[in-house]
Protein backbone atom coordinates (compact mmCIF):
# COMPACT_ATOMS: atom_id res chain seq x y z
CA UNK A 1 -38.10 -5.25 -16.47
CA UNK A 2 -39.18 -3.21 -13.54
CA UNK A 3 -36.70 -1.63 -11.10
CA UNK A 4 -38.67 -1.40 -7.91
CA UNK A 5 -37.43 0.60 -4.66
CA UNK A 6 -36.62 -2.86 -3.39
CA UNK A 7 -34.60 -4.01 -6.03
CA UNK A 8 -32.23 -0.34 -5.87
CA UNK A 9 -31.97 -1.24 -2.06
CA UNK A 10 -30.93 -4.79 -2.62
CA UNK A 11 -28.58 -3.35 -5.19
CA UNK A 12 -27.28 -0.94 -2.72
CA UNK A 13 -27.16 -3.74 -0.11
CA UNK A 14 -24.67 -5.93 -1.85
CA UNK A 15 -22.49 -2.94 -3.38
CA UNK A 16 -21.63 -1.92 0.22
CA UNK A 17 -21.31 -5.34 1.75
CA UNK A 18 -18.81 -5.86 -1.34
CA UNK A 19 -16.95 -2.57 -0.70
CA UNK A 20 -17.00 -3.66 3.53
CA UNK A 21 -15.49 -7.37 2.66
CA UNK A 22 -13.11 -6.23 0.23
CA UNK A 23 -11.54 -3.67 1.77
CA UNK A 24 -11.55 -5.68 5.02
CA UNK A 25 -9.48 -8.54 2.57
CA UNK A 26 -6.84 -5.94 1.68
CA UNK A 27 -5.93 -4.94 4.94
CA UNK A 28 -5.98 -8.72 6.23
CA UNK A 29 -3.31 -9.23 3.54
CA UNK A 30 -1.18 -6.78 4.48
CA UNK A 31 -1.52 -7.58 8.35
CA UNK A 32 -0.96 -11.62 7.49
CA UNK A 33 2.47 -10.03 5.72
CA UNK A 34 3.36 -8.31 8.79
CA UNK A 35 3.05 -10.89 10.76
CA UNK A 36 0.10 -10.04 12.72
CA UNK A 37 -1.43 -13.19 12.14
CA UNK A 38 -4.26 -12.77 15.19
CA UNK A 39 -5.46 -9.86 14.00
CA UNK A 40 -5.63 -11.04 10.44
CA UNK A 41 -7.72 -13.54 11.30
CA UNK A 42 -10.28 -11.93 13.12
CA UNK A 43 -10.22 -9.24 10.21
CA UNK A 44 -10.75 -12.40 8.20
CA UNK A 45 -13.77 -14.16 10.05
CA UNK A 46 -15.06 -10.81 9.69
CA UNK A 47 -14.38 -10.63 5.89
CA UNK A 48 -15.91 -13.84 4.73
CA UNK A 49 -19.07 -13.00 7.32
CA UNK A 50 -20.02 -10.40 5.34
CA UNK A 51 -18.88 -12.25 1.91
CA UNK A 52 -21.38 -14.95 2.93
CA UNK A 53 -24.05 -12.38 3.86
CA UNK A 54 -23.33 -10.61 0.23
CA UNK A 55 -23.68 -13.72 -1.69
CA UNK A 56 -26.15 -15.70 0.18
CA UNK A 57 -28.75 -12.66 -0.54
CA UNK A 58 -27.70 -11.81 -4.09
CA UNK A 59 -28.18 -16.02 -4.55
CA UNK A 60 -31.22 -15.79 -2.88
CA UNK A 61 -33.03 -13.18 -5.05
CA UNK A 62 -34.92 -12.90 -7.57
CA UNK A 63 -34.67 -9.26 -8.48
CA UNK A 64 -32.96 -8.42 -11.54
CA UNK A 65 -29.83 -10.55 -11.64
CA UNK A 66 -27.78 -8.04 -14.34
CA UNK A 67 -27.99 -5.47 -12.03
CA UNK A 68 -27.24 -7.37 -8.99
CA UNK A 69 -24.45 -8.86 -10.97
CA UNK A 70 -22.73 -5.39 -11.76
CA UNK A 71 -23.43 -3.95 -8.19
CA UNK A 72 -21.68 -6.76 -6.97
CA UNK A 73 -18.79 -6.17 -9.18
CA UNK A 74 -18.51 -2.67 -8.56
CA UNK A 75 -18.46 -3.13 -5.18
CA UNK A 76 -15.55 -5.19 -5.60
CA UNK A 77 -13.81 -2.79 -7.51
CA UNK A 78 -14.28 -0.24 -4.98
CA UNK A 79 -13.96 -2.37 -2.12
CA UNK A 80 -10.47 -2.99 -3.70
CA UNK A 81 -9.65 0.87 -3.99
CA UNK A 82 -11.33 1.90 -0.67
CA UNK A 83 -9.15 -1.16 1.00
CA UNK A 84 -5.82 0.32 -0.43
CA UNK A 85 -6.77 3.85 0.93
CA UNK A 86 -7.13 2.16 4.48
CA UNK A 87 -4.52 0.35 4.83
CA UNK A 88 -1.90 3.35 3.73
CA UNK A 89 -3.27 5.03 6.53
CA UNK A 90 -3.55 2.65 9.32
CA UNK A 91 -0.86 0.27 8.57
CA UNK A 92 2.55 2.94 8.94
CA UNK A 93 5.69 1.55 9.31
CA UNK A 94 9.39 1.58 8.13
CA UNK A 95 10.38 1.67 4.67
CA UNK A 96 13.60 0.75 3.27
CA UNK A 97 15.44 3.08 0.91
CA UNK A 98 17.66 2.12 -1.93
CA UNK A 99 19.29 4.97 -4.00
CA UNK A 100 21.71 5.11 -6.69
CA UNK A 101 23.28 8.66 -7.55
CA UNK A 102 23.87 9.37 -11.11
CA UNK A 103 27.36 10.92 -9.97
CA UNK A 104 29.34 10.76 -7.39
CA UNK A 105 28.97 13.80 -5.19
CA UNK A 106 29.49 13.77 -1.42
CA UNK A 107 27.19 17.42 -1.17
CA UNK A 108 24.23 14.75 -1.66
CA UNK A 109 24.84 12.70 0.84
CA UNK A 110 25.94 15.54 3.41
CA UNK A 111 22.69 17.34 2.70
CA UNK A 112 20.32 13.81 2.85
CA UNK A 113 22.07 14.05 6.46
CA UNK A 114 21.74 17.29 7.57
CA UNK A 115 17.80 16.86 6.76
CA UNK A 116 18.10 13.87 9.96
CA UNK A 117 18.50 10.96 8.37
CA UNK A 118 21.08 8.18 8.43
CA UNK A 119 22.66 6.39 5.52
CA UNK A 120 24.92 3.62 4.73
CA UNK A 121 26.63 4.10 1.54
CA UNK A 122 28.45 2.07 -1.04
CA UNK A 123 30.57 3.25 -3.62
CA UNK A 124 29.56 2.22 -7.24
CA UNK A 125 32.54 1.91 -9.52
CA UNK A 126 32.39 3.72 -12.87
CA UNK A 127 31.06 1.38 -15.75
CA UNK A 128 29.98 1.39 -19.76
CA UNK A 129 26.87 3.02 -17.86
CA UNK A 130 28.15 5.56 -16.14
CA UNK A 131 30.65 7.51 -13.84
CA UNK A 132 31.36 6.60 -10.59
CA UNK A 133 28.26 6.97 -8.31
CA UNK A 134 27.24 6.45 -4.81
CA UNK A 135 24.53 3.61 -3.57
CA UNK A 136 23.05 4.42 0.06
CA UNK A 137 20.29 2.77 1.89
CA UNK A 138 17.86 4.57 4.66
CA UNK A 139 15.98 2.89 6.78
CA UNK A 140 12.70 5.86 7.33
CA UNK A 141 9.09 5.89 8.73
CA UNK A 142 6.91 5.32 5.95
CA UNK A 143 5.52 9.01 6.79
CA UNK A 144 8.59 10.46 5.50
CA UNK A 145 8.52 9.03 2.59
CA UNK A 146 7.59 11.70 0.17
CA UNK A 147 9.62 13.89 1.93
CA UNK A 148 12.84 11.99 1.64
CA UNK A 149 12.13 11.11 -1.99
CA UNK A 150 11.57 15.15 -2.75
CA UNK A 151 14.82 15.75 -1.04
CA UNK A 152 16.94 13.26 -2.98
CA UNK A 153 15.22 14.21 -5.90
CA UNK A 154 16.05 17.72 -5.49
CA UNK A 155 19.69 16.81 -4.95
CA UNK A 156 20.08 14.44 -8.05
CA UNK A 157 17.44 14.48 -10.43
CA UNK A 158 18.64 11.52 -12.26
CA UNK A 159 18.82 9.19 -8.94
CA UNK A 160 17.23 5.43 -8.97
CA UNK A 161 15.25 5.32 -5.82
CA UNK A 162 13.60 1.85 -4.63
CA UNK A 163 11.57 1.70 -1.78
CA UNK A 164 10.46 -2.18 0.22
CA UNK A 165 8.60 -2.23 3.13
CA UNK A 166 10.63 -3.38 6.07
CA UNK A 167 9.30 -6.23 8.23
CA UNK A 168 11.85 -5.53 11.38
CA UNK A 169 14.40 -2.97 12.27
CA UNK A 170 17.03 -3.85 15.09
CA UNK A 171 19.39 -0.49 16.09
CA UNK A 172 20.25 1.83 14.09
CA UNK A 173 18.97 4.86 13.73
CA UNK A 174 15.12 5.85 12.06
CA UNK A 175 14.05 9.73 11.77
């Protein structure tokens, strides 16, 4: 078997329409979550465009279908990794905060507060697991993120953090 200029272009063709649809899939999904439901449709007709575009020509050839076949794929799997880079930077939000000390110690949760943000705590009653701890949530902007996990982190090594995206937010306080 030959590979001809045309047959690397094809190639090339259908590994970028792959990595274009995919990614455009991932974000759809996380705007349909969201609730942007307009938007994630247009981002859909958009999506299956260029799906049908990808296919119909890969279908349609006769160049070396191996090679088409793995182009394809890998423009998939990039598509999917190129999607997830996208959408952590366009799609910001809140973020929801759950954090269990491994010991109760109120110089964490003064210091969590004098870096600006707000907590509600619970008190977690000693157990065969443990002393008595603290629970707080946060409610923060996904952007401060890393820096609120390096802070509790730095406080209490040992602390179970949990993060969930947060679909609203009514009062309250958000740094």
């Amino acid at each position: 078997m030959t590979i001809t200029l045309q047959t690397i272009l094809l190639c090339l063709k259908i590994f970028f329409a792959r990595v274009l649809d995919v990614s455009l899939g991932t974000i759809r999904t996380l705007f349909t979550v969201r609730g942007k439901r307009k938007v994630a449709a247009l981002i859909g007709f958009i999506e299956i465009m260029v799906w049908f575009l990808a296919v119909r020509t890969a279908f349609n050839s006769s160049e070396a279908g191996l090679l088409l076949a793995v182009f394809y794929a890998g423009g998939f799997a990039t598509g999917t990794y190129v999607g997830s880079l996208i959408a952590s930077r366009l799609i910001k939000g809140t973020v929801t905060v759950q954090a269990v000390t491994s010991f109760r110690d109120d110089g964490v949760l003064e210091a969590i507060r004098a870096a600006g943000y707000a907590l509600t705590v619970v008190n977690v009653n000693p157990s065969e697991y443990g002393p008595e701890k603290y629970m707080f949530f946060a409610e923060i902007s996904g952007d401060n993120l890393s820096e609120f996990k390096n802070l509790v982190y730095s406080l209490d090594p040992g602390a179970f953090i949990k993060v969930q995206e947060t679909k609203y937010v009514y009062n309250g306080f958000i740094k």
